[in-house]
N, C-alpha and C. Protein backbone atom coordinates (compact mmCIF):
# COMPACT_ATOMS: atom_id res chain seq x y z
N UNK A 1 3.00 -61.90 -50.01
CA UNK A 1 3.89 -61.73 -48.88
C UNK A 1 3.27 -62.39 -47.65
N UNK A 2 3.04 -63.65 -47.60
CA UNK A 2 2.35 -64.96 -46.71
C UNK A 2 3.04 -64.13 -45.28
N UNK A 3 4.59 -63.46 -44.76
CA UNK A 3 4.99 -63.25 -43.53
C UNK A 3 4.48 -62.20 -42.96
N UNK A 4 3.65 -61.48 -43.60
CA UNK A 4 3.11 -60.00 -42.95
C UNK A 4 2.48 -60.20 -41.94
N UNK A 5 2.06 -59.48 -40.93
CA UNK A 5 1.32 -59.23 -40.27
C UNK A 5 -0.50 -59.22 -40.75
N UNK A 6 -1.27 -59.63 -40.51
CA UNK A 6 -2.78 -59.18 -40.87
C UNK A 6 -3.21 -57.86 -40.85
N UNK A 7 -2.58 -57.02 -39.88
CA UNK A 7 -2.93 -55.70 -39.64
C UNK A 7 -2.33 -54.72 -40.75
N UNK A 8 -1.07 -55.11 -41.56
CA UNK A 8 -0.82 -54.31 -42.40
C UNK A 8 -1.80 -54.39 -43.29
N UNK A 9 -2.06 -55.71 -44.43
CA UNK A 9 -3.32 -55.75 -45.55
C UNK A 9 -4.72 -55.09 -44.64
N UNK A 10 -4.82 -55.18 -43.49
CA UNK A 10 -6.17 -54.22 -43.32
C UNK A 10 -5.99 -53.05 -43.15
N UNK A 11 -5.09 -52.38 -42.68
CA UNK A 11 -4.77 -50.90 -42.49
C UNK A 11 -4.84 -50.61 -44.27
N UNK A 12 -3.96 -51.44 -44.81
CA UNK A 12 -4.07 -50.79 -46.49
C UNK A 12 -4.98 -51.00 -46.71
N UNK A 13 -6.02 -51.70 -46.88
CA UNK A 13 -7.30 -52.25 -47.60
C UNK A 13 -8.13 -51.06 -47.12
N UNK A 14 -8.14 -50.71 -45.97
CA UNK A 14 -9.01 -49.53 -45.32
C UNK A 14 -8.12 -48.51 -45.74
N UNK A 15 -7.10 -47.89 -45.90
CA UNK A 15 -7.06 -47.14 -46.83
C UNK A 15 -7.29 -46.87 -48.39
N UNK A 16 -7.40 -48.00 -48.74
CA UNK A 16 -7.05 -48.00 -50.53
C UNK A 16 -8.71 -47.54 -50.62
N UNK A 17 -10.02 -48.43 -49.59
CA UNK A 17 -11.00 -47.72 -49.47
C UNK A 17 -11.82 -46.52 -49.57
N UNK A 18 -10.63 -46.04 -48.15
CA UNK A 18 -11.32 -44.22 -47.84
C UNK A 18 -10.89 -43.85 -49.37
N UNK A 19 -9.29 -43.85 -49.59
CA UNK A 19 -8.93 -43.22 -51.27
C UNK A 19 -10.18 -43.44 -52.02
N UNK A 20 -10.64 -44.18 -52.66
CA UNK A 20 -11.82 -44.58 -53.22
C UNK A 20 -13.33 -43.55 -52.95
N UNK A 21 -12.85 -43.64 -51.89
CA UNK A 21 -14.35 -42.79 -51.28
C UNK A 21 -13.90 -41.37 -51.36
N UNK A 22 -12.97 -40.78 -50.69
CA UNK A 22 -12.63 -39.52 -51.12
C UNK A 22 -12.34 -39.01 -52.34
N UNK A 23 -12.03 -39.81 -53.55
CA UNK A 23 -12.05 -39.25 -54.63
C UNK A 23 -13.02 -39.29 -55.37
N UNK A 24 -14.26 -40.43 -55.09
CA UNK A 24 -15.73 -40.24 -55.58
C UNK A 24 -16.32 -39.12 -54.68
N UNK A 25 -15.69 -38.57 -53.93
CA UNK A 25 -16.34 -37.89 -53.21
C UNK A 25 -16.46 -36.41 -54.05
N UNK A 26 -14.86 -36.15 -53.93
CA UNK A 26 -14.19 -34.80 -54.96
C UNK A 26 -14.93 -35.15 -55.99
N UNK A 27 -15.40 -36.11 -56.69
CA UNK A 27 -16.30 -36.21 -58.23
C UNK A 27 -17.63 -35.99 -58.27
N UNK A 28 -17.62 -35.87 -57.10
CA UNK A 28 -19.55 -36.15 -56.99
C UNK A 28 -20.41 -37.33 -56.97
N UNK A 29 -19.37 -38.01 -56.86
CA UNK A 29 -20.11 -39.51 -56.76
C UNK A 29 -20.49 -39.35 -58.88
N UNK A 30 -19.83 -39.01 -59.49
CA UNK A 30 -19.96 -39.31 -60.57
C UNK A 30 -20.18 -40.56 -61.10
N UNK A 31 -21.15 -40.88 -62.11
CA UNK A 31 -21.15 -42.65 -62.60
C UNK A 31 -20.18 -42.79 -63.42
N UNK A 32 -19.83 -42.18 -64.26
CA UNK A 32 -19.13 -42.08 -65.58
C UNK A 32 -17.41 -42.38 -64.52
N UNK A 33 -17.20 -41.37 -63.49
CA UNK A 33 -16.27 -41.45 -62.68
C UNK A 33 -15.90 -42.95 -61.97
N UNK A 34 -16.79 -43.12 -61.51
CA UNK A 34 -16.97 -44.62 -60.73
C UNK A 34 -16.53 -45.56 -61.41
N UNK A 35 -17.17 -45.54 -62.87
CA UNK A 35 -17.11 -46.98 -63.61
C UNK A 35 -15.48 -46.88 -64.15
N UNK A 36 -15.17 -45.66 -64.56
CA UNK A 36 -13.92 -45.56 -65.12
C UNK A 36 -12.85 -46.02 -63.77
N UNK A 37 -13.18 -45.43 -62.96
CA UNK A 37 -12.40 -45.85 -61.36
C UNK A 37 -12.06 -47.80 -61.21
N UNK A 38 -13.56 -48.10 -61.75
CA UNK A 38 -13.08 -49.58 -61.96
C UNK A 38 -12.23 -49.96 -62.72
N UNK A 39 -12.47 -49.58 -63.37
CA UNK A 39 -12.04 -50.18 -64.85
C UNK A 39 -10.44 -49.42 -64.59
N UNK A 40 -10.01 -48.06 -63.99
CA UNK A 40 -8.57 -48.20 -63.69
C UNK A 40 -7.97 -49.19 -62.92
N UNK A 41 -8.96 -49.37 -61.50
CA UNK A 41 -8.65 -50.44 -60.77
C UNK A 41 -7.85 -52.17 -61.11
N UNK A 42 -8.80 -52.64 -62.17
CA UNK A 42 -8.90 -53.75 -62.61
C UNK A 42 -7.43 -53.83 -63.59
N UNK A 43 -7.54 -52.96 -64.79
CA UNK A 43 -6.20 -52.85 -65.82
C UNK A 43 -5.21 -52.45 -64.75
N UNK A 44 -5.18 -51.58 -63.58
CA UNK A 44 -3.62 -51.41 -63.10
C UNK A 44 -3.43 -52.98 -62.39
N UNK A 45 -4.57 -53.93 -61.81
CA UNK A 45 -4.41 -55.05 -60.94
C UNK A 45 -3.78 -56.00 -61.49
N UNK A 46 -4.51 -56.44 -63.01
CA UNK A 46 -4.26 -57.78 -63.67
C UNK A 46 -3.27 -57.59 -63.79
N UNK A 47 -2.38 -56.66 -64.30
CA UNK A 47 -0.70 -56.58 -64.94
C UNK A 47 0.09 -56.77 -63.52
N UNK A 48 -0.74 -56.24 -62.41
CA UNK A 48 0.38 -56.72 -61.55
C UNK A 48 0.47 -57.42 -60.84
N UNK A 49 -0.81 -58.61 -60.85
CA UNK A 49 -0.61 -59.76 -60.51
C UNK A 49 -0.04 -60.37 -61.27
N UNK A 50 -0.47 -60.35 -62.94
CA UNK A 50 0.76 -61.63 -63.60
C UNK A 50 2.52 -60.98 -63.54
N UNK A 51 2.50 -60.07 -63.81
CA UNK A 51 3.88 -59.55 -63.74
C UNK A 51 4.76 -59.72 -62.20
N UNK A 52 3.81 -60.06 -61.13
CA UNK A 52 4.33 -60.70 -59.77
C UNK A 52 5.01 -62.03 -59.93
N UNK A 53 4.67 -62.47 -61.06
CA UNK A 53 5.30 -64.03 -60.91
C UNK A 53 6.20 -63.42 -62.23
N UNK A 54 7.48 -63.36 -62.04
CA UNK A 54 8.44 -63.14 -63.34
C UNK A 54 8.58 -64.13 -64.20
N UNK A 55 8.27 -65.25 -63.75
CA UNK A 55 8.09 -66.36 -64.79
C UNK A 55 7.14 -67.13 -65.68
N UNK A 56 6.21 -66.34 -65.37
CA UNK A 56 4.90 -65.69 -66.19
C UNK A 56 5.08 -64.68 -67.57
N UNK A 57 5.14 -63.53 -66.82
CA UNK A 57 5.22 -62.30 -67.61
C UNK A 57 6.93 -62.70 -68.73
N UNK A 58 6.49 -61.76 -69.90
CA UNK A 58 7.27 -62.14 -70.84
C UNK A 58 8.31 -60.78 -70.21
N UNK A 59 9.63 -61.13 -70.86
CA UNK A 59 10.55 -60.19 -70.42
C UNK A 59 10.75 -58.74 -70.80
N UNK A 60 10.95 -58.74 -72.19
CA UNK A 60 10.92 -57.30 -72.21
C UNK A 60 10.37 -56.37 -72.02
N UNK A 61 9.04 -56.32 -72.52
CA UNK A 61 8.05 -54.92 -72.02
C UNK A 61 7.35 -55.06 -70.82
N UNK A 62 7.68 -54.88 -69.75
CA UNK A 62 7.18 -55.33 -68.49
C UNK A 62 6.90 -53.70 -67.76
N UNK A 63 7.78 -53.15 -67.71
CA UNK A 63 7.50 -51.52 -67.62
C UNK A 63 6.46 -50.44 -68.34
N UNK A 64 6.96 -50.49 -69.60
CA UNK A 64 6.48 -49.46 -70.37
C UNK A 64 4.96 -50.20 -70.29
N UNK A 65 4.95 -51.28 -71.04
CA UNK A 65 3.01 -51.80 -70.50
C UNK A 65 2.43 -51.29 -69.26
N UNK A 66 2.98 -51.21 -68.15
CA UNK A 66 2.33 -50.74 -67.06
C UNK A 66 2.25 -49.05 -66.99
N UNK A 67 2.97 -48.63 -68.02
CA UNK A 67 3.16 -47.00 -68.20
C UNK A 67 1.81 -46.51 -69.24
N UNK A 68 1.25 -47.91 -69.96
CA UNK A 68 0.01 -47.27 -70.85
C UNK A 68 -1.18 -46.79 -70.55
N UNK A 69 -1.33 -47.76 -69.35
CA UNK A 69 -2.90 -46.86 -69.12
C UNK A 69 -2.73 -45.62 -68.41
N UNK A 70 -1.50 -45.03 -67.58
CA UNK A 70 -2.16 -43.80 -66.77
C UNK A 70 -1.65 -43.02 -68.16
N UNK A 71 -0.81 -43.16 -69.17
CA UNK A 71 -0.41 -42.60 -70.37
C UNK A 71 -2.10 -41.87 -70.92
N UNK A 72 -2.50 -43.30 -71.32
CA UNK A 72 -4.09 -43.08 -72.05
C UNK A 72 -5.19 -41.83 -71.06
N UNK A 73 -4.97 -42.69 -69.96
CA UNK A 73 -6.12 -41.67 -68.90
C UNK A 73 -5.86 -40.17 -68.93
N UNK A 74 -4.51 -40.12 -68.47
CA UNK A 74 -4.07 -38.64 -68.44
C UNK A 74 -4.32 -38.21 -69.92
N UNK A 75 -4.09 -38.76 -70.80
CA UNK A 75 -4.41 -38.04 -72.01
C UNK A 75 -5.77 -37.34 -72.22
N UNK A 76 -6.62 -38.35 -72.04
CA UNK A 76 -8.14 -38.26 -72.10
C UNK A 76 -8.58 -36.83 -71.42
N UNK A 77 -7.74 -37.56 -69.78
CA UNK A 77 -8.13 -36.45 -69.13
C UNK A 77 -8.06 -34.99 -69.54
N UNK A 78 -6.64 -34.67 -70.18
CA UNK A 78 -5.88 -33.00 -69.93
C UNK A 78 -6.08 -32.86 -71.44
N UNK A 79 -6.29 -33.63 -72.68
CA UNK A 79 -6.42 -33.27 -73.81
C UNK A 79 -7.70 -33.01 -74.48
N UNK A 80 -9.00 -33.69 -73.84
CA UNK A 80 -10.03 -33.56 -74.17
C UNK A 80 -11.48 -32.44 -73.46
N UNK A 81 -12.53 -32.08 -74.38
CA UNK A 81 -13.14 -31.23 -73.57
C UNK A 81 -13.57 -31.93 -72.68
N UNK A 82 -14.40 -32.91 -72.46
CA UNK A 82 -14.86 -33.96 -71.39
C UNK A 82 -13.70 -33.69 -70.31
N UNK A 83 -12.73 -34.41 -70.56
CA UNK A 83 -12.05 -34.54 -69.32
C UNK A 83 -11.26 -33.22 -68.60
N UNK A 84 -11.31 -32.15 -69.83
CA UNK A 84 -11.20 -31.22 -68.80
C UNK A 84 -12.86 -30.51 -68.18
N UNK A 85 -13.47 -30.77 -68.52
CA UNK A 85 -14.81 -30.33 -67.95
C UNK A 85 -14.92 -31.24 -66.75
N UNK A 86 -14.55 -32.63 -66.59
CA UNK A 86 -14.39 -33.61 -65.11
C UNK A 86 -13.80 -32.91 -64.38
N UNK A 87 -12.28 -32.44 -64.97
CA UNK A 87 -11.17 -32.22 -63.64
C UNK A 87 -11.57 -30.30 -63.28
N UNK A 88 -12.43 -29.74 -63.94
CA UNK A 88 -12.74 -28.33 -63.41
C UNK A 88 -14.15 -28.47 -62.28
N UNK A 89 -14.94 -29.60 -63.08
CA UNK A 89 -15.75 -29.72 -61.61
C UNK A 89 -15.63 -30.37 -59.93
N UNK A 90 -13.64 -30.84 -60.14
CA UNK A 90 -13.99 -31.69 -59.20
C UNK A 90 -13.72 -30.99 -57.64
N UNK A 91 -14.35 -31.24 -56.62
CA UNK A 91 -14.31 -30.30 -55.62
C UNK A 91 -12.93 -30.26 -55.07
N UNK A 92 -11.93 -28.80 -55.15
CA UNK A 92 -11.23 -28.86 -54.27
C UNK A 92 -10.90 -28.86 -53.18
N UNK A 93 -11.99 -28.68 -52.15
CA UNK A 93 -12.08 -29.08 -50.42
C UNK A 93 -11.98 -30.49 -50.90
N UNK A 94 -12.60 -31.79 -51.18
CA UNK A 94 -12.47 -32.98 -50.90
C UNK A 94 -10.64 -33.10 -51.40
N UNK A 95 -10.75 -32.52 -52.22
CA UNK A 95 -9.17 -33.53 -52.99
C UNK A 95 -8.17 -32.85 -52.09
N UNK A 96 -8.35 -31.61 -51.29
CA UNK A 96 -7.74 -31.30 -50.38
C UNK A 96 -7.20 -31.97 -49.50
N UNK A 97 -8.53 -32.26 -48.58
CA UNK A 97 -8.78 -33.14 -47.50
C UNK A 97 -8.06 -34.88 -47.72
N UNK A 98 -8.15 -35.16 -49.34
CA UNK A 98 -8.04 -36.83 -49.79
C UNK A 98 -6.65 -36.91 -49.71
N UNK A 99 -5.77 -35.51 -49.71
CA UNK A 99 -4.15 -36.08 -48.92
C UNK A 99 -4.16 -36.59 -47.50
N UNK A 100 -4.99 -36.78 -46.60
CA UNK A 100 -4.83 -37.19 -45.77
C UNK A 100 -4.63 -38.96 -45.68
N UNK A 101 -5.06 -39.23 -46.92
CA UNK A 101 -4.70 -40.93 -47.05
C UNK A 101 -3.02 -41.42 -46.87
N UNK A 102 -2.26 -40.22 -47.41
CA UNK A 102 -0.74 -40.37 -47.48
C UNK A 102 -0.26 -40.81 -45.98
N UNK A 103 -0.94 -40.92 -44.58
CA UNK A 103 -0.72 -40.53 -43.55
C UNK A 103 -0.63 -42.28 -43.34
N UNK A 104 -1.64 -43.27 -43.70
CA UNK A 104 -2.02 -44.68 -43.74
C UNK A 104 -0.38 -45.35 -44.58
N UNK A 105 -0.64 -44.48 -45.57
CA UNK A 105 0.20 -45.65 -46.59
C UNK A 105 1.43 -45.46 -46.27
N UNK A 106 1.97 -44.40 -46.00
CA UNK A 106 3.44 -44.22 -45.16
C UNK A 106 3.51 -44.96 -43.99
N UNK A 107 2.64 -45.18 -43.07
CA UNK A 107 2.83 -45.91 -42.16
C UNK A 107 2.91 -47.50 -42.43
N UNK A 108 1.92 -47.72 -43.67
CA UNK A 108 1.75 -49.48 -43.93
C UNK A 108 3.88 -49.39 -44.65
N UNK A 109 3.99 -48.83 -45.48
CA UNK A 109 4.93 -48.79 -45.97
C UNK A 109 6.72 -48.91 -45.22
N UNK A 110 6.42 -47.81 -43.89
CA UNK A 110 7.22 -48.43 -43.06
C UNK A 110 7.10 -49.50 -42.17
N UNK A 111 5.72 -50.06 -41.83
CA UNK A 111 5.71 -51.66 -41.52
C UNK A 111 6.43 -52.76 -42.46
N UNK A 112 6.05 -52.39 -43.85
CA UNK A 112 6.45 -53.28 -45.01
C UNK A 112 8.38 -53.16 -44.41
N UNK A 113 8.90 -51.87 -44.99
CA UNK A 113 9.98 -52.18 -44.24
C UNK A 113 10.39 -52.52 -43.04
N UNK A 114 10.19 -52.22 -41.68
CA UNK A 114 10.23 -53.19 -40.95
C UNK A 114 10.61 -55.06 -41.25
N UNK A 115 9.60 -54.81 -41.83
CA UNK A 115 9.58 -56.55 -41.89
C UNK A 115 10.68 -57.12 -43.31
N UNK A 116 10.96 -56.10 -43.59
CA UNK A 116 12.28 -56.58 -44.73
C UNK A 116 11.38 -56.91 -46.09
N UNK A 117 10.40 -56.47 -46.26
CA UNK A 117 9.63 -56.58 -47.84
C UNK A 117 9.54 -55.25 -48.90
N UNK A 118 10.14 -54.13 -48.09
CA UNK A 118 10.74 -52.93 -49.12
C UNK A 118 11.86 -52.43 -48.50
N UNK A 119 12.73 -51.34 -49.43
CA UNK A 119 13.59 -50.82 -48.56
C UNK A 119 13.15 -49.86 -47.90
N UNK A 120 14.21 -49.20 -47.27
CA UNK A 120 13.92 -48.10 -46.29
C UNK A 120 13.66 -47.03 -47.34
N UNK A 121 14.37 -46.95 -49.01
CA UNK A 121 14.29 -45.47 -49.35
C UNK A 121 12.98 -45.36 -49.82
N UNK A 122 11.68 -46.34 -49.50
CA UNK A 122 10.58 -46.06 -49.88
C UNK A 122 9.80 -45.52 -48.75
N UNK A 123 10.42 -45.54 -47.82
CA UNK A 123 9.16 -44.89 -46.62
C UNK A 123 10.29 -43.59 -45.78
N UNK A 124 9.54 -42.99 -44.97
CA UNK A 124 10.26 -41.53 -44.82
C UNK A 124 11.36 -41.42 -43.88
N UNK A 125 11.75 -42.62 -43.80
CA UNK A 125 13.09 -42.96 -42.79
C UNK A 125 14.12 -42.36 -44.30
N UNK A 126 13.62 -43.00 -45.24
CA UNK A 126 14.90 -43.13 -46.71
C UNK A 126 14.35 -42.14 -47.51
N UNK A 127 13.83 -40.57 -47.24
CA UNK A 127 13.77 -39.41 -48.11
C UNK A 127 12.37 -39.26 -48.75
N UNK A 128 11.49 -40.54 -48.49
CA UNK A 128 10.24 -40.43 -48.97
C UNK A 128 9.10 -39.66 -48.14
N UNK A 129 9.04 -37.97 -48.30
CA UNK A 129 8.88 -37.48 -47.16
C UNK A 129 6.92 -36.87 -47.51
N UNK A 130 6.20 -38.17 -48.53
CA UNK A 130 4.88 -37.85 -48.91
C UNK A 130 3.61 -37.69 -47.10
N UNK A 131 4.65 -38.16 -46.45
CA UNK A 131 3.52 -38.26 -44.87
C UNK A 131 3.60 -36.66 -44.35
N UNK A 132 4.29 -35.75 -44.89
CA UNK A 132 4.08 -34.38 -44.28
C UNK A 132 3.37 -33.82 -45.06
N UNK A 133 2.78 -34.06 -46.58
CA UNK A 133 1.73 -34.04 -47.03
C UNK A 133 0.33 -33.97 -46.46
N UNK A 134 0.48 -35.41 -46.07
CA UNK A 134 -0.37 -36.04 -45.09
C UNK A 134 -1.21 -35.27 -44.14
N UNK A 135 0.12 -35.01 -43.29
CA UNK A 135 0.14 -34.32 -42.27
C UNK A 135 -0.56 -33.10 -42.28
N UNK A 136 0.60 -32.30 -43.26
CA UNK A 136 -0.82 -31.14 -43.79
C UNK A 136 -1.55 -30.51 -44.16
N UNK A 137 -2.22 -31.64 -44.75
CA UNK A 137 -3.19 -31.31 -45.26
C UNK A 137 -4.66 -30.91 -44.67
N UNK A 138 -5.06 -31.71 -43.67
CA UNK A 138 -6.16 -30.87 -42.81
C UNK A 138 -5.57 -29.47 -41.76
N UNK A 139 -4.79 -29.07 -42.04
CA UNK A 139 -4.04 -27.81 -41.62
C UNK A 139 -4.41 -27.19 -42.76
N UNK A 140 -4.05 -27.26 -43.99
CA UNK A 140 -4.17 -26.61 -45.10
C UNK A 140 -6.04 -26.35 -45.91
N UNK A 141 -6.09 -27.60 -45.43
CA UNK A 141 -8.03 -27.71 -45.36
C UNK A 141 -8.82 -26.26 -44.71
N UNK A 142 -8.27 -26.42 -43.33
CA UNK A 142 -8.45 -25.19 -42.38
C UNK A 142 -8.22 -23.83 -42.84
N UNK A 143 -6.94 -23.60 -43.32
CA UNK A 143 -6.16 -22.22 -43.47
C UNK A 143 -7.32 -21.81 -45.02
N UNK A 144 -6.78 -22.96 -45.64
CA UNK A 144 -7.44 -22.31 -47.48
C UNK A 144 -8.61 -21.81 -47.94
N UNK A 145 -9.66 -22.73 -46.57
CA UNK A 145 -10.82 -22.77 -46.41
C UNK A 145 -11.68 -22.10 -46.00
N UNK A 146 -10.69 -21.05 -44.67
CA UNK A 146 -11.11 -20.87 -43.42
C UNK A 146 -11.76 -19.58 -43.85
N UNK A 147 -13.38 -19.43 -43.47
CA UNK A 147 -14.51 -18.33 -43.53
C UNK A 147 -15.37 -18.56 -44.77
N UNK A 148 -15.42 -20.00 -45.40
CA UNK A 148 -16.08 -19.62 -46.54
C UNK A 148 -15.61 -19.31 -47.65
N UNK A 149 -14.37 -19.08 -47.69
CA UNK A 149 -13.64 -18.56 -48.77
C UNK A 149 -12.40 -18.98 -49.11
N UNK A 150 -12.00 -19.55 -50.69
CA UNK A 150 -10.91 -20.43 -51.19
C UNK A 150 -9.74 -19.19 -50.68
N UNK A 151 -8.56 -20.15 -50.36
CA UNK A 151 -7.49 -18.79 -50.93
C UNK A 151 -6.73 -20.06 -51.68
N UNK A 152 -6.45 -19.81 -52.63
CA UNK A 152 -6.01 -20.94 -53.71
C UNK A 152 -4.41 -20.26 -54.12
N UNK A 153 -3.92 -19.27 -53.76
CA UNK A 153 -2.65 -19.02 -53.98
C UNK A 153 -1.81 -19.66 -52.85
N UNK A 154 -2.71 -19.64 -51.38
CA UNK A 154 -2.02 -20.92 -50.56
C UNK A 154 -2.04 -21.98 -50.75
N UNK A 155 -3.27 -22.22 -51.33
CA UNK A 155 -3.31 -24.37 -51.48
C UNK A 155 -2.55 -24.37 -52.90
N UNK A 156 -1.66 -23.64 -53.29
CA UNK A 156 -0.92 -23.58 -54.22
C UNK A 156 1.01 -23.89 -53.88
N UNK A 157 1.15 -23.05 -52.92
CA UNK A 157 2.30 -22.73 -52.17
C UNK A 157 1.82 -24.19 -51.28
């Protein structure tokens, strides 16, 4: 998208970042976490750079291919002892706090529209209402948190 602004790819790039950092964070800076983090990185990228040029990518399975790897991951994750032993250690103050990224990408997202490169029903003008998430979540950080002590039937609600 050569017409954007510069400030949108850096506002995202510095978000797609902190994301990165806040969820190695919630892991512990895990290695096993990290490397797999790449390696999601890389398989979700390549498919969607060639699949950017439609005259590249072959026609029919263009979807469901991009549906295999979080298919595989999530599996790993919620079906195996490993991966449920990952997702019970991972800290819920950070992954708390790591909704606050929603606050960046809603905003890059209504720049994108602005400039006529998505529609409106993707950013919270058109029902996409993930920025009050955002919003509060360091409210919810505070409340769930507040004295030392989880209350997890709120960070539930």
């Amino acid at each position: 998208m050569p017409h954007l602004p510069t400030y949108i790819y850096l506002v995202f790039g510095l978000t797609v970042v902190a994301a990165i950092w806040l969820f190695a964070r919630a892991a512990h800076y895990n290695k096993w976490f990290l490397i797999g983090l790449g390696a999601w990185l890389v398989l979700r990228t390549v498919p969607g750079l060639f699949f950017a040029n439609p005259a590249a990518a072959p026609s029919p399975p263009r979807f469901p291919f991009l549906l295999l790897v979080p298919i595989v991951a999530f599996h790993l994750l919620f079906n195996t002892a490993r991966g449920k032993a990952f997702i019970d250690q991972l800290s819920l103050r950070a992954l708390t706090i790591f909704h606050v990224v929603r606050i960046p990408v809603e905003i890059v997202l209504f720049r994108l529209f602005a400039h006529k490169a998505i529609p409106e029903m993707m950013t919270f003008g058109g029902r996409n209402f993930d920025i009050f998430s955002g919003l509060s979540a360091p409210i919810m950080y505070y409340v769930g948190f507040a004295r030392g002590k989880v209350n997890k039937p709120l960070l539930l609600v």
